[in-house]
ModelCIF file with pLDDT and N, C-alpha, C, O atoms, coordinates in Angstrom:
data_MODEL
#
_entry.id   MODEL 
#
_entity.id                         1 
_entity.type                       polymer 
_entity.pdbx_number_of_molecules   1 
#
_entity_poly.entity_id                      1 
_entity_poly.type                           'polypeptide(L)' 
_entity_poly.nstd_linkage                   no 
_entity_poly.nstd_monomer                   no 
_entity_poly.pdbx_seq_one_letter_code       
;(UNK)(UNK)(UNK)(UNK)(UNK)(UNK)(UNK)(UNK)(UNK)(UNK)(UNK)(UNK)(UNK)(UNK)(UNK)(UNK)
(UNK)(UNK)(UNK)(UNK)(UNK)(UNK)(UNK)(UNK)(UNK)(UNK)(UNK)(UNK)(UNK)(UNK)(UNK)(UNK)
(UNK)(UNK)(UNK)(UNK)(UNK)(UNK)(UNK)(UNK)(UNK)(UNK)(UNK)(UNK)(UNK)(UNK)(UNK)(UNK)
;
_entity_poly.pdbx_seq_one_letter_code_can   XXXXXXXXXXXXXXXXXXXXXXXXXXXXXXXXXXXXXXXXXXXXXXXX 
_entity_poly.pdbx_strand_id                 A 
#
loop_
_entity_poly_seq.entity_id 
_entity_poly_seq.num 
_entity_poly_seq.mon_id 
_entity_poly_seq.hetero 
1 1  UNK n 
1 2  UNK n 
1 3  UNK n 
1 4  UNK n 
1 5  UNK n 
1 6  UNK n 
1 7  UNK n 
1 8  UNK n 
1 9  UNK n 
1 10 UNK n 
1 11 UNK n 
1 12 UNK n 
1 13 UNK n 
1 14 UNK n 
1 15 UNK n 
1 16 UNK n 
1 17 UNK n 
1 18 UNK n 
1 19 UNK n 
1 20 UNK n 
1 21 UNK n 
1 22 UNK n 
1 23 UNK n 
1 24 UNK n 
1 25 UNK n 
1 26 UNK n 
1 27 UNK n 
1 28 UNK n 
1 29 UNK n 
1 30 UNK n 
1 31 UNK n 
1 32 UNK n 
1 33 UNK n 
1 34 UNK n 
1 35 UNK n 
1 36 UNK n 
1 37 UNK n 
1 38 UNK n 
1 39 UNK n 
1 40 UNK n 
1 41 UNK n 
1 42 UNK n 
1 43 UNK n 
1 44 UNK n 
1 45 UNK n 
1 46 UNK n 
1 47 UNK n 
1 48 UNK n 
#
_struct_asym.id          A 
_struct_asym.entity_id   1 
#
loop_
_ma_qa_metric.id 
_ma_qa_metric.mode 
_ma_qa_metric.name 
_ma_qa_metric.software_group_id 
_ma_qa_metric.type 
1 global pLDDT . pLDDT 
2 local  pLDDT . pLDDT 
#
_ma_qa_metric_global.metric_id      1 
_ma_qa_metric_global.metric_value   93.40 
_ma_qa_metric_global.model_id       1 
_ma_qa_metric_global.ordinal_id     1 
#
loop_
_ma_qa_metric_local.label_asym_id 
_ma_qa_metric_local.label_comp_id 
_ma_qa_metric_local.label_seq_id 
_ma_qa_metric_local.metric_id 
_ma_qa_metric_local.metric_value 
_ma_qa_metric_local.model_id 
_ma_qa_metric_local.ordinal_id 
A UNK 1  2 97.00 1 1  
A UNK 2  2 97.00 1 2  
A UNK 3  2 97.00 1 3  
A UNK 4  2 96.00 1 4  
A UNK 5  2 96.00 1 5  
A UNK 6  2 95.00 1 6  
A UNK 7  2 93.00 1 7  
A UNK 8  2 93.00 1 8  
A UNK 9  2 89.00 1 9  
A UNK 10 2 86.00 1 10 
A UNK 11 2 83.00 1 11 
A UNK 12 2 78.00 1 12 
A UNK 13 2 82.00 1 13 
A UNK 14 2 84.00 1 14 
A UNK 15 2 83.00 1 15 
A UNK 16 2 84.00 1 16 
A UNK 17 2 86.00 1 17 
A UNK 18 2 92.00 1 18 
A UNK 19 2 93.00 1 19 
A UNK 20 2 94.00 1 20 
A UNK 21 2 96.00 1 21 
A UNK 22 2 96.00 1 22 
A UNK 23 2 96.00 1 23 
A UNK 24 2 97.00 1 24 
A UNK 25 2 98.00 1 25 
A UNK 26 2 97.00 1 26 
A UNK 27 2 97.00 1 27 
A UNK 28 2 97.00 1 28 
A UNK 29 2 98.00 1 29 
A UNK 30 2 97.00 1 30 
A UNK 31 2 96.00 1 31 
A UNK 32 2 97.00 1 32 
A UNK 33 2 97.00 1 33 
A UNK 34 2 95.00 1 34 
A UNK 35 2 95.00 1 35 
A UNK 36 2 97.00 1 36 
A UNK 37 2 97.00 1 37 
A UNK 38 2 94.00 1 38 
A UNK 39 2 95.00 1 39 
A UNK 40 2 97.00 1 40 
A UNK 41 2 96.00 1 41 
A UNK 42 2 96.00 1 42 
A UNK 43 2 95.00 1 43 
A UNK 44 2 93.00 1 44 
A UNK 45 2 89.00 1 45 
A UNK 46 2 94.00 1 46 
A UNK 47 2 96.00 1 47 
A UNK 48 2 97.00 1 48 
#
loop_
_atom_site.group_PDB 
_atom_site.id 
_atom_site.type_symbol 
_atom_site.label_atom_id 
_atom_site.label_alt_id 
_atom_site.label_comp_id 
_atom_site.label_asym_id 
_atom_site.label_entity_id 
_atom_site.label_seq_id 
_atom_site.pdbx_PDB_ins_code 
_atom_site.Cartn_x 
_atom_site.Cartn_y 
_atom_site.Cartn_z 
_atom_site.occupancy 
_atom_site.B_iso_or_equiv 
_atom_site.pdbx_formal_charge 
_atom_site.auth_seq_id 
_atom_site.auth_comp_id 
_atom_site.auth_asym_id 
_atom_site.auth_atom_id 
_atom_site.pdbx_PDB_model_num 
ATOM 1   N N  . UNK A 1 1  ? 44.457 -31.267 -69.320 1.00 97.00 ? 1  UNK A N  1 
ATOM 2   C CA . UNK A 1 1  ? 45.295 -30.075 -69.317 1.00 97.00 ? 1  UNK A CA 1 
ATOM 3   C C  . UNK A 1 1  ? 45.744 -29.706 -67.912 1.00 97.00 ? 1  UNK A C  1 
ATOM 4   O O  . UNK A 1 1  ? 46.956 -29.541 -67.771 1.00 97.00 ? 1  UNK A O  1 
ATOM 5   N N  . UNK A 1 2  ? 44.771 -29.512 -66.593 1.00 97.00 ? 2  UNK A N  1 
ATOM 6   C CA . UNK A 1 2  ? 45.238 -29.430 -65.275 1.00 97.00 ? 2  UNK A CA 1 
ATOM 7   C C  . UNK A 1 2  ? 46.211 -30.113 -65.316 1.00 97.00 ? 2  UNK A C  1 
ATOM 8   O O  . UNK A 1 2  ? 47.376 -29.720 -65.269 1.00 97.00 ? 2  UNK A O  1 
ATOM 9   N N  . UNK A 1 3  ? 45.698 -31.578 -65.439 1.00 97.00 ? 3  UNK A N  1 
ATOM 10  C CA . UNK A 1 3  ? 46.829 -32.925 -64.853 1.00 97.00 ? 3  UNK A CA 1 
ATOM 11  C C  . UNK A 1 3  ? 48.322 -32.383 -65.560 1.00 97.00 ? 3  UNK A C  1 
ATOM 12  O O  . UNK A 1 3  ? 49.242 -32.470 -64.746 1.00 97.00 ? 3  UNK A O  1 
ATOM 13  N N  . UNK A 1 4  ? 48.743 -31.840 -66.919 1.00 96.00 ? 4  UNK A N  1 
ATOM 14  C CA . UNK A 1 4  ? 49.939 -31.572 -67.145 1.00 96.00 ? 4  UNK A CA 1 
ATOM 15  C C  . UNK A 1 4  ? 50.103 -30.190 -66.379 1.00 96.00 ? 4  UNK A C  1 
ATOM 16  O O  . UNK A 1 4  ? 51.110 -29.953 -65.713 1.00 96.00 ? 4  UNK A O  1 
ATOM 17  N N  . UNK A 1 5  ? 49.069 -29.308 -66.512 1.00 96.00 ? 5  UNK A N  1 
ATOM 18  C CA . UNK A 1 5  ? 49.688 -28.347 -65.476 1.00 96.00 ? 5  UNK A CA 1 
ATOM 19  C C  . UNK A 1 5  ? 50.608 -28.662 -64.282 1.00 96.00 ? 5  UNK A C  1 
ATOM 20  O O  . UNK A 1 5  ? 51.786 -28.378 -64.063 1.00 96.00 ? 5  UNK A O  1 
ATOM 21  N N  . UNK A 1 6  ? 49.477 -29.497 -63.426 1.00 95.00 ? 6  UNK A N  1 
ATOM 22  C CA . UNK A 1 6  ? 50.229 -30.274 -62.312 1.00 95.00 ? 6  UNK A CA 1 
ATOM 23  C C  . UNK A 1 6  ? 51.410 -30.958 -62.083 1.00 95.00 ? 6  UNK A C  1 
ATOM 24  O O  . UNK A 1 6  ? 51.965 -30.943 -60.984 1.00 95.00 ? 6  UNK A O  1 
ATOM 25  N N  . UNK A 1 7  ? 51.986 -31.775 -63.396 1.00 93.00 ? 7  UNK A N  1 
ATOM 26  C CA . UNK A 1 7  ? 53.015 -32.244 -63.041 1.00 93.00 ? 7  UNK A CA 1 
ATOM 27  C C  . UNK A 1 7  ? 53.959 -31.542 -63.147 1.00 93.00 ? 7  UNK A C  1 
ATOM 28  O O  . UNK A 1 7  ? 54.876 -31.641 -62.332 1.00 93.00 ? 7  UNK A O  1 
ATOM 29  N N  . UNK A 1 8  ? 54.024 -30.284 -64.577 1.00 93.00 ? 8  UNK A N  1 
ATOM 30  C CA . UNK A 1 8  ? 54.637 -29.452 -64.742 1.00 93.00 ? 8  UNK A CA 1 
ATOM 31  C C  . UNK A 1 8  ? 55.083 -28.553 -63.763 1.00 93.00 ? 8  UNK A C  1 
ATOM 32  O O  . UNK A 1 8  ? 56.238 -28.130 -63.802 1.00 93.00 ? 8  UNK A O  1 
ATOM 33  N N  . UNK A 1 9  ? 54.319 -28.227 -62.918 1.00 89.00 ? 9  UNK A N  1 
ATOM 34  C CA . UNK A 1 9  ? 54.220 -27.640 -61.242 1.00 89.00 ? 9  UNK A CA 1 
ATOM 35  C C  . UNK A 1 9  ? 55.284 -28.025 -60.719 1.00 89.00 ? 9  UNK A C  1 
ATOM 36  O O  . UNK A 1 9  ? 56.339 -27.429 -60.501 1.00 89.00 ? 9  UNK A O  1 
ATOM 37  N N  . UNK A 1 10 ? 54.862 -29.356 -60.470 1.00 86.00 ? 10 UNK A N  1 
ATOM 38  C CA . UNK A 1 10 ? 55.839 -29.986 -59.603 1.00 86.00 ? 10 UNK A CA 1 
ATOM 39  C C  . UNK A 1 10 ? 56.656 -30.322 -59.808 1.00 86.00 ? 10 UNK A C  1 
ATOM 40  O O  . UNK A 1 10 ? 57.515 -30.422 -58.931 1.00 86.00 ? 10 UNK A O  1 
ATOM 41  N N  . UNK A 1 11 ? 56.931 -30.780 -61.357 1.00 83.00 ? 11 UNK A N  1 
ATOM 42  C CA . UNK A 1 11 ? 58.624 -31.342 -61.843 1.00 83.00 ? 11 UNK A CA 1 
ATOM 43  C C  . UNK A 1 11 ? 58.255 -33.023 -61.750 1.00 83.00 ? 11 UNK A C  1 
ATOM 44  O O  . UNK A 1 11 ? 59.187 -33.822 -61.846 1.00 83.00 ? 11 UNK A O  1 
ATOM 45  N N  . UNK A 1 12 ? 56.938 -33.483 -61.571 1.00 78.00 ? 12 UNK A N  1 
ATOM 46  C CA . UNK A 1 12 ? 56.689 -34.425 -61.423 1.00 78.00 ? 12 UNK A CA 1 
ATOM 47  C C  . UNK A 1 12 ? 56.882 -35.201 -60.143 1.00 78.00 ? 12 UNK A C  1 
ATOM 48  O O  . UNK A 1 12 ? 56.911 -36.431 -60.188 1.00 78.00 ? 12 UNK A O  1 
ATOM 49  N N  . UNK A 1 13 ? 56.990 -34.676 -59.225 1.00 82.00 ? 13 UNK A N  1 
ATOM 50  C CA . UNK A 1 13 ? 56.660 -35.256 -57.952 1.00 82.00 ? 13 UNK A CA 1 
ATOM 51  C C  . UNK A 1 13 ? 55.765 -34.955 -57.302 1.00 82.00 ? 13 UNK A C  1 
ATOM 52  O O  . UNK A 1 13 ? 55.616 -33.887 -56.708 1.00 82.00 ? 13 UNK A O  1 
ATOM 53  N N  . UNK A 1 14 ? 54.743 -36.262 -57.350 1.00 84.00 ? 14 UNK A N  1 
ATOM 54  C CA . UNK A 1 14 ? 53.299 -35.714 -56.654 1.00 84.00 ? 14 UNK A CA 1 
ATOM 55  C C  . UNK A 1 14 ? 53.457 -36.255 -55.717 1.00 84.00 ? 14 UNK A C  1 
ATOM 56  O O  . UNK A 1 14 ? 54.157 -37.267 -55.756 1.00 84.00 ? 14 UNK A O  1 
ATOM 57  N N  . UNK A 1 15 ? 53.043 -35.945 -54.823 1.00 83.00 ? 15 UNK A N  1 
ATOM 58  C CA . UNK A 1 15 ? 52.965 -36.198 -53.350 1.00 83.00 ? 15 UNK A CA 1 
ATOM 59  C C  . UNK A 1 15 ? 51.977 -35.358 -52.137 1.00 83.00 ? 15 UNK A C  1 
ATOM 60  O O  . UNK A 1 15 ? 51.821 -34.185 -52.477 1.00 83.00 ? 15 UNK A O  1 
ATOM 61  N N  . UNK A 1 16 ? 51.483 -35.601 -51.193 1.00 84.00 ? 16 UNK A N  1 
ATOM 62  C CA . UNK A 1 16 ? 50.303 -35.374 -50.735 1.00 84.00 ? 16 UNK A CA 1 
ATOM 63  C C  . UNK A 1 16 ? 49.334 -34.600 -51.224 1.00 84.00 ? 16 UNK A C  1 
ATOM 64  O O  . UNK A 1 16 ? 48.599 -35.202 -52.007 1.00 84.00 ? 16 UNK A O  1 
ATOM 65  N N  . UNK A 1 17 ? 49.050 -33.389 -51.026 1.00 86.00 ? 17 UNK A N  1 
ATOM 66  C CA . UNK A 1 17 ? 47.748 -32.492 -51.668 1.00 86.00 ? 17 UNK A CA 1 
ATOM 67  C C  . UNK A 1 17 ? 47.977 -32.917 -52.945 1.00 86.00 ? 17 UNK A C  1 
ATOM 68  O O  . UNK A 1 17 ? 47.091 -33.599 -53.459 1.00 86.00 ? 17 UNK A O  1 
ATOM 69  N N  . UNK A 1 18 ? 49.336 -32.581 -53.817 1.00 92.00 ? 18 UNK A N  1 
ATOM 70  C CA . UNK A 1 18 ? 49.584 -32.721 -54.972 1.00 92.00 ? 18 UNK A CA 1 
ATOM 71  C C  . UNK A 1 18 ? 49.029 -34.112 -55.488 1.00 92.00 ? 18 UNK A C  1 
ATOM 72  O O  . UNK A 1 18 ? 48.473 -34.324 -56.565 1.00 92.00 ? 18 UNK A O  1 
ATOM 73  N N  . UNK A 1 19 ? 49.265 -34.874 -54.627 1.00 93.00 ? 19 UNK A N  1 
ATOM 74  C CA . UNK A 1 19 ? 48.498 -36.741 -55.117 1.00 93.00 ? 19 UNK A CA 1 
ATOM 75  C C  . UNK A 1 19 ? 47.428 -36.918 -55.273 1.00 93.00 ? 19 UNK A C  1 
ATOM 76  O O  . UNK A 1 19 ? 46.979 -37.765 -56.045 1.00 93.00 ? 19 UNK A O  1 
ATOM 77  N N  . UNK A 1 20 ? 46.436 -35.779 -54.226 1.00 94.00 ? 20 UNK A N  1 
ATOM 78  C CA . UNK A 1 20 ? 44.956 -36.230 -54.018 1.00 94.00 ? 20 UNK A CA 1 
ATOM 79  C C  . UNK A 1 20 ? 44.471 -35.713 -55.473 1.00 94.00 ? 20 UNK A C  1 
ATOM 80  O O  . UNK A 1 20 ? 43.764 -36.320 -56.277 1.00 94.00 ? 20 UNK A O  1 
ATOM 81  N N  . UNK A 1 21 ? 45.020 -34.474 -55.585 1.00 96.00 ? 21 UNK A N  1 
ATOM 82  C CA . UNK A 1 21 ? 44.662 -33.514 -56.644 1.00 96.00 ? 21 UNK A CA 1 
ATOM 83  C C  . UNK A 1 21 ? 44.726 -34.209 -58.099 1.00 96.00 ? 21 UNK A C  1 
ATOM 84  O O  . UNK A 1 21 ? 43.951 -33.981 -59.027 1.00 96.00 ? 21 UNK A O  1 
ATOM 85  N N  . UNK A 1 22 ? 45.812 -35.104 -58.102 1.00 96.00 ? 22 UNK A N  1 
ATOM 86  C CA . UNK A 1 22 ? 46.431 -36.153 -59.029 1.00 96.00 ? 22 UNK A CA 1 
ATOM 87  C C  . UNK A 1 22 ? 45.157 -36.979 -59.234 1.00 96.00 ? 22 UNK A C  1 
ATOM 88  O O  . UNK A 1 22 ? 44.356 -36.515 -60.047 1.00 96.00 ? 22 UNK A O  1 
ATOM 89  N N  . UNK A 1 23 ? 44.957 -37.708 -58.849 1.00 96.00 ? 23 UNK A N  1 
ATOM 90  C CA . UNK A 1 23 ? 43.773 -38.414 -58.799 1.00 96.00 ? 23 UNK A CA 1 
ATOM 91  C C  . UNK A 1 23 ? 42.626 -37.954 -58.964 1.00 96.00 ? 23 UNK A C  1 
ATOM 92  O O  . UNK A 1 23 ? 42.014 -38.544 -59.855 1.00 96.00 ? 23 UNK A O  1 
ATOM 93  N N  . UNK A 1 24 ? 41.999 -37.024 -58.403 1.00 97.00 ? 24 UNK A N  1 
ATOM 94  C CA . UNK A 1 24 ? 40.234 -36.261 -58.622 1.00 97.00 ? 24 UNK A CA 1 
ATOM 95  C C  . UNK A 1 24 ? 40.558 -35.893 -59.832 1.00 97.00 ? 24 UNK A C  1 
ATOM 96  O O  . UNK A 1 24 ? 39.550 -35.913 -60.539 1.00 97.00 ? 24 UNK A O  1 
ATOM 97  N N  . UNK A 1 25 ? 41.601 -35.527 -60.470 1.00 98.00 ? 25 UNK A N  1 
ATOM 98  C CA . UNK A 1 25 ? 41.445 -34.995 -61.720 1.00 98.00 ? 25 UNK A CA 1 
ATOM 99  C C  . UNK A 1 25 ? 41.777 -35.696 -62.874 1.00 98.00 ? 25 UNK A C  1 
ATOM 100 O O  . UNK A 1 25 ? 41.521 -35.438 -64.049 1.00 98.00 ? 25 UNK A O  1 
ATOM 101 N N  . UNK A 1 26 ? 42.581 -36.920 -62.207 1.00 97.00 ? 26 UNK A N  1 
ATOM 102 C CA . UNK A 1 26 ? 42.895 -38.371 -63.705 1.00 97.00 ? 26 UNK A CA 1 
ATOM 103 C C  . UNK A 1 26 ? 40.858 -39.178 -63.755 1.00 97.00 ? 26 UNK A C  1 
ATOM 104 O O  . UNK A 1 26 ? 40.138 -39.474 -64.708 1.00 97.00 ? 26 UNK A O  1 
ATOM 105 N N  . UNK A 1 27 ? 40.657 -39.241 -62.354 1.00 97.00 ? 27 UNK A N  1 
ATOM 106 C CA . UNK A 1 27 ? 39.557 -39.406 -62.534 1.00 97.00 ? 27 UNK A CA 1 
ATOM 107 C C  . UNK A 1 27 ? 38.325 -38.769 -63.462 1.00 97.00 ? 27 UNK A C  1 
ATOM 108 O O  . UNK A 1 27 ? 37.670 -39.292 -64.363 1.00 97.00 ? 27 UNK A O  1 
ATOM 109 N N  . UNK A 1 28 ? 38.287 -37.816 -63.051 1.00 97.00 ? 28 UNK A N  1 
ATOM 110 C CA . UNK A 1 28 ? 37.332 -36.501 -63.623 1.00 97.00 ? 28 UNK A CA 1 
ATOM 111 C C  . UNK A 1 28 ? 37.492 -37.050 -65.129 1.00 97.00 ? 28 UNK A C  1 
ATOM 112 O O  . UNK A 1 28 ? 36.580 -37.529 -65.803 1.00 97.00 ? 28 UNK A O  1 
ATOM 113 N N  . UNK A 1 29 ? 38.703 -36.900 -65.481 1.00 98.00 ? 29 UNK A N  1 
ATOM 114 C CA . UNK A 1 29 ? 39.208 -36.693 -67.008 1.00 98.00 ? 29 UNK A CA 1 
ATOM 115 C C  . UNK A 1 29 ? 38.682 -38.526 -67.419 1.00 98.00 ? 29 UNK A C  1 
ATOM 116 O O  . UNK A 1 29 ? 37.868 -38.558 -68.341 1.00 98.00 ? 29 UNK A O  1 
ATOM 117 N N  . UNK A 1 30 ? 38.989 -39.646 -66.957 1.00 97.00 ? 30 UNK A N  1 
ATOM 118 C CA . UNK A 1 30 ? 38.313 -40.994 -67.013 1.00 97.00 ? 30 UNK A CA 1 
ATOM 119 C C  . UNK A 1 30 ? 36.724 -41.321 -66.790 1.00 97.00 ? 30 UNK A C  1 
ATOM 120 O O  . UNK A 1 30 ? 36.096 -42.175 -67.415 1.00 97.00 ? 30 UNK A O  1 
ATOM 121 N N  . UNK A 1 31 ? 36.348 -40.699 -66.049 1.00 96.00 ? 31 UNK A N  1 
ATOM 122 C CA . UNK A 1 31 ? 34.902 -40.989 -65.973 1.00 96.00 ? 31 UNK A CA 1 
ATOM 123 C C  . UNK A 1 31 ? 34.089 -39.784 -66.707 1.00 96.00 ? 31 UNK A C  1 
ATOM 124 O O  . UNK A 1 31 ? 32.908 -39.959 -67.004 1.00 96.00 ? 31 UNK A O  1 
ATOM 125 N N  . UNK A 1 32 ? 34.808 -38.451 -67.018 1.00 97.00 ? 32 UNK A N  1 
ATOM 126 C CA . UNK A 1 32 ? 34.109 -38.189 -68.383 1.00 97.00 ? 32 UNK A CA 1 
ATOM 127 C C  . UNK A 1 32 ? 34.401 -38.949 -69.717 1.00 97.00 ? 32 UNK A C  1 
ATOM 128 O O  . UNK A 1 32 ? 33.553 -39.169 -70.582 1.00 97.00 ? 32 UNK A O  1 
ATOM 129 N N  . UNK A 1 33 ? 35.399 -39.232 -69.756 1.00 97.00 ? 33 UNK A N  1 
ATOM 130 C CA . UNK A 1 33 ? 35.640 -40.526 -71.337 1.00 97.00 ? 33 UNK A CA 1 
ATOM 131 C C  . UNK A 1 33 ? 34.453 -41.694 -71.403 1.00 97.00 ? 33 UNK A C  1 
ATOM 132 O O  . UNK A 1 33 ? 33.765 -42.050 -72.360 1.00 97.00 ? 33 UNK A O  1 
ATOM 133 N N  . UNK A 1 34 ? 34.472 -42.113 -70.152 1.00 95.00 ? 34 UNK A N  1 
ATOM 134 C CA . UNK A 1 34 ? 33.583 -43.475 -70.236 1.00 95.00 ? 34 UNK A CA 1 
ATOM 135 C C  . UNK A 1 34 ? 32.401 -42.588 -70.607 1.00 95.00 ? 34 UNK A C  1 
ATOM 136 O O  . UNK A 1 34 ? 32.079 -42.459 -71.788 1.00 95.00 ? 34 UNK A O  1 
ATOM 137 N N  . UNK A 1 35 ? 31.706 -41.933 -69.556 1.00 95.00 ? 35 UNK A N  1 
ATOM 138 C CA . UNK A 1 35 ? 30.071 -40.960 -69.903 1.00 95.00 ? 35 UNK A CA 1 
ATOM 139 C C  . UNK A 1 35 ? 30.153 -41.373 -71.482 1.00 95.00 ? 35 UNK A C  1 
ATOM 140 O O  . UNK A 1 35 ? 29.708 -42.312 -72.142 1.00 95.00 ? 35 UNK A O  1 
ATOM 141 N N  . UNK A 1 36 ? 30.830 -40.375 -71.726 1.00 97.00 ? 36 UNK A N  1 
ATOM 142 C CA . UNK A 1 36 ? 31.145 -40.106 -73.141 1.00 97.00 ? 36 UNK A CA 1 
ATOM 143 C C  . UNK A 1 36 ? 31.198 -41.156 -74.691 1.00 97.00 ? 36 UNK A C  1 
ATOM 144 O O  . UNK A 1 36 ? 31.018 -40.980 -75.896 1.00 97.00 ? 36 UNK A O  1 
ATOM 145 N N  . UNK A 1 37 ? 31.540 -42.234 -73.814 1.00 97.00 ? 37 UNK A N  1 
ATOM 146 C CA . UNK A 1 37 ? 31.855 -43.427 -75.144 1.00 97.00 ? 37 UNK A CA 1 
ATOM 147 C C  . UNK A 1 37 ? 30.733 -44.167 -74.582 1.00 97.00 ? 37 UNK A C  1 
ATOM 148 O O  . UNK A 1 37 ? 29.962 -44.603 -75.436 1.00 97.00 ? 37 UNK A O  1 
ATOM 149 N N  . UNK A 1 38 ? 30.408 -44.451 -73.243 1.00 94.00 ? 38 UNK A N  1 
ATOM 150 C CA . UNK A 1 38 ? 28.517 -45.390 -73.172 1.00 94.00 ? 38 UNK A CA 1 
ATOM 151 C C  . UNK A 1 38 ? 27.910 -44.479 -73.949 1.00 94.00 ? 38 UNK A C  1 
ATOM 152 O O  . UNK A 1 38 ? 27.238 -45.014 -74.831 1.00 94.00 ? 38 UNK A O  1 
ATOM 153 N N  . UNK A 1 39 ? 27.893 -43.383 -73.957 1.00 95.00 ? 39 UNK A N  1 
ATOM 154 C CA . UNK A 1 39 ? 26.086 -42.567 -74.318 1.00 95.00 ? 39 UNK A CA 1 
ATOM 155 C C  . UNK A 1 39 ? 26.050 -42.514 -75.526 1.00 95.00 ? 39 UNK A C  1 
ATOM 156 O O  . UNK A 1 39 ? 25.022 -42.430 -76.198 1.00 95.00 ? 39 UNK A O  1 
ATOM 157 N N  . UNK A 1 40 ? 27.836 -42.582 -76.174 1.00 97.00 ? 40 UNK A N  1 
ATOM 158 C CA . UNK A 1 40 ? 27.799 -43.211 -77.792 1.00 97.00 ? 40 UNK A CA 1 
ATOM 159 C C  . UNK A 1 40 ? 26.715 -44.199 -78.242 1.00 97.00 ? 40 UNK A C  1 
ATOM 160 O O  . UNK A 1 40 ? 25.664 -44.021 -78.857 1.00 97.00 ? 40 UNK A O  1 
ATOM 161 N N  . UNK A 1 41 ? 27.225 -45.156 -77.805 1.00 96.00 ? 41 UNK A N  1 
ATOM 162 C CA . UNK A 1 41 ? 26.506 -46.344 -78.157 1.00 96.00 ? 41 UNK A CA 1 
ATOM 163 C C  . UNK A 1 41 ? 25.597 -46.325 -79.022 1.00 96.00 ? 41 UNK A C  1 
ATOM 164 O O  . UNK A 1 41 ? 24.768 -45.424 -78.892 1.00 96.00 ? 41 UNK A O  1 
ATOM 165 N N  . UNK A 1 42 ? 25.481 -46.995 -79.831 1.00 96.00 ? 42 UNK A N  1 
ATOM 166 C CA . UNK A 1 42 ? 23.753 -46.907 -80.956 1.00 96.00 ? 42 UNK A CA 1 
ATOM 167 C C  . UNK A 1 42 ? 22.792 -47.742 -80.305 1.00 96.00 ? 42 UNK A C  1 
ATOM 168 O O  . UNK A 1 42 ? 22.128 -48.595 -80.896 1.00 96.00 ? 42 UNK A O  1 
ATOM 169 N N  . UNK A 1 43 ? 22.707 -47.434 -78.807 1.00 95.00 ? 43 UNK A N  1 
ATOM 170 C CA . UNK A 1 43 ? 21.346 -48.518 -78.186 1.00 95.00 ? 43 UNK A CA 1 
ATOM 171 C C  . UNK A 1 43 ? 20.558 -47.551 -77.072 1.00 95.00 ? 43 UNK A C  1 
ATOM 172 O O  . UNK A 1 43 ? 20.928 -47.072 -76.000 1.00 95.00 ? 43 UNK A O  1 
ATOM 173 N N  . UNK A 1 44 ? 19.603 -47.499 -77.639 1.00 93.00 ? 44 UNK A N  1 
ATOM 174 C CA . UNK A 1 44 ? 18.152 -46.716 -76.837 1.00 93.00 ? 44 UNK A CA 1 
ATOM 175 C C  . UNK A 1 44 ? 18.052 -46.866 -75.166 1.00 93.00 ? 44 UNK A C  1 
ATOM 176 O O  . UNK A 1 44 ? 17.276 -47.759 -74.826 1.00 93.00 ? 44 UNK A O  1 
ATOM 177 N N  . UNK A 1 45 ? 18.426 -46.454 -74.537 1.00 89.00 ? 45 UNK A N  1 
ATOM 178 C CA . UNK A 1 45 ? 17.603 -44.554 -74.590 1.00 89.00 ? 45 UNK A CA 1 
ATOM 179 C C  . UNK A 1 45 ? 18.827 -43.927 -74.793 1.00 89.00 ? 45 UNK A C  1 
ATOM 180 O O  . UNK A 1 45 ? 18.441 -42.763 -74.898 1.00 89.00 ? 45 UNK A O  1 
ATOM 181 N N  . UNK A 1 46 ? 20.141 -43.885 -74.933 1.00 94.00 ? 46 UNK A N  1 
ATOM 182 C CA . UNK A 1 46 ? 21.730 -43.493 -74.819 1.00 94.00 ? 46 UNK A CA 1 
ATOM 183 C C  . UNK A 1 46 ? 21.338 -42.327 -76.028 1.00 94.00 ? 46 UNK A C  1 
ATOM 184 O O  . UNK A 1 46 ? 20.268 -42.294 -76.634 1.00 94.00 ? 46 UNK A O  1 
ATOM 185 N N  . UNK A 1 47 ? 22.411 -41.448 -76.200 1.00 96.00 ? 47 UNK A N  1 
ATOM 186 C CA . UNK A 1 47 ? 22.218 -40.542 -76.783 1.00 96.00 ? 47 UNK A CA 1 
ATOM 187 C C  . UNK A 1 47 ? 22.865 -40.697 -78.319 1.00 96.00 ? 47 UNK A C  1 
ATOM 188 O O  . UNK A 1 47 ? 22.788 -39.817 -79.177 1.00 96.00 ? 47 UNK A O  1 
ATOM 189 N N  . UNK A 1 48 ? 23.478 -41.917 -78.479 1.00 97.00 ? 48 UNK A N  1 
ATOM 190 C CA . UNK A 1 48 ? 24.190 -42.565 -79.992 1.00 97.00 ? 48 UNK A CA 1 
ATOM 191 C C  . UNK A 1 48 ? 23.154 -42.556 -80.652 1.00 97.00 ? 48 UNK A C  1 
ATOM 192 O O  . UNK A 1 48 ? 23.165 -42.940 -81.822 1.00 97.00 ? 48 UNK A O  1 
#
């Protein structure tokens, strides 16, 4: 939701602060998915 905030912001031109910001938060939003689909898993100790 940020990340569309953000582009919406900008009209879609990211560029410096706007880029870094771009990134910590495509990230954030990707490495909670992964967390999220390993701890699925149906294999011990994971939370599936």
């Amino acid at each position: 939701g940020a990340i569309k905030l953000l582009i919406n912001h900008t009209g879609g031109y990211i560029y410096g602060v706007s880029e870094t910001l771009f990134y910590v938060l495509y990230y954030m939003m990707t490495i909670n998915l992964v967390l999220m689909i390993f701890n699925l898993l149906p294999v011990p100790p994971l939370d599936g």
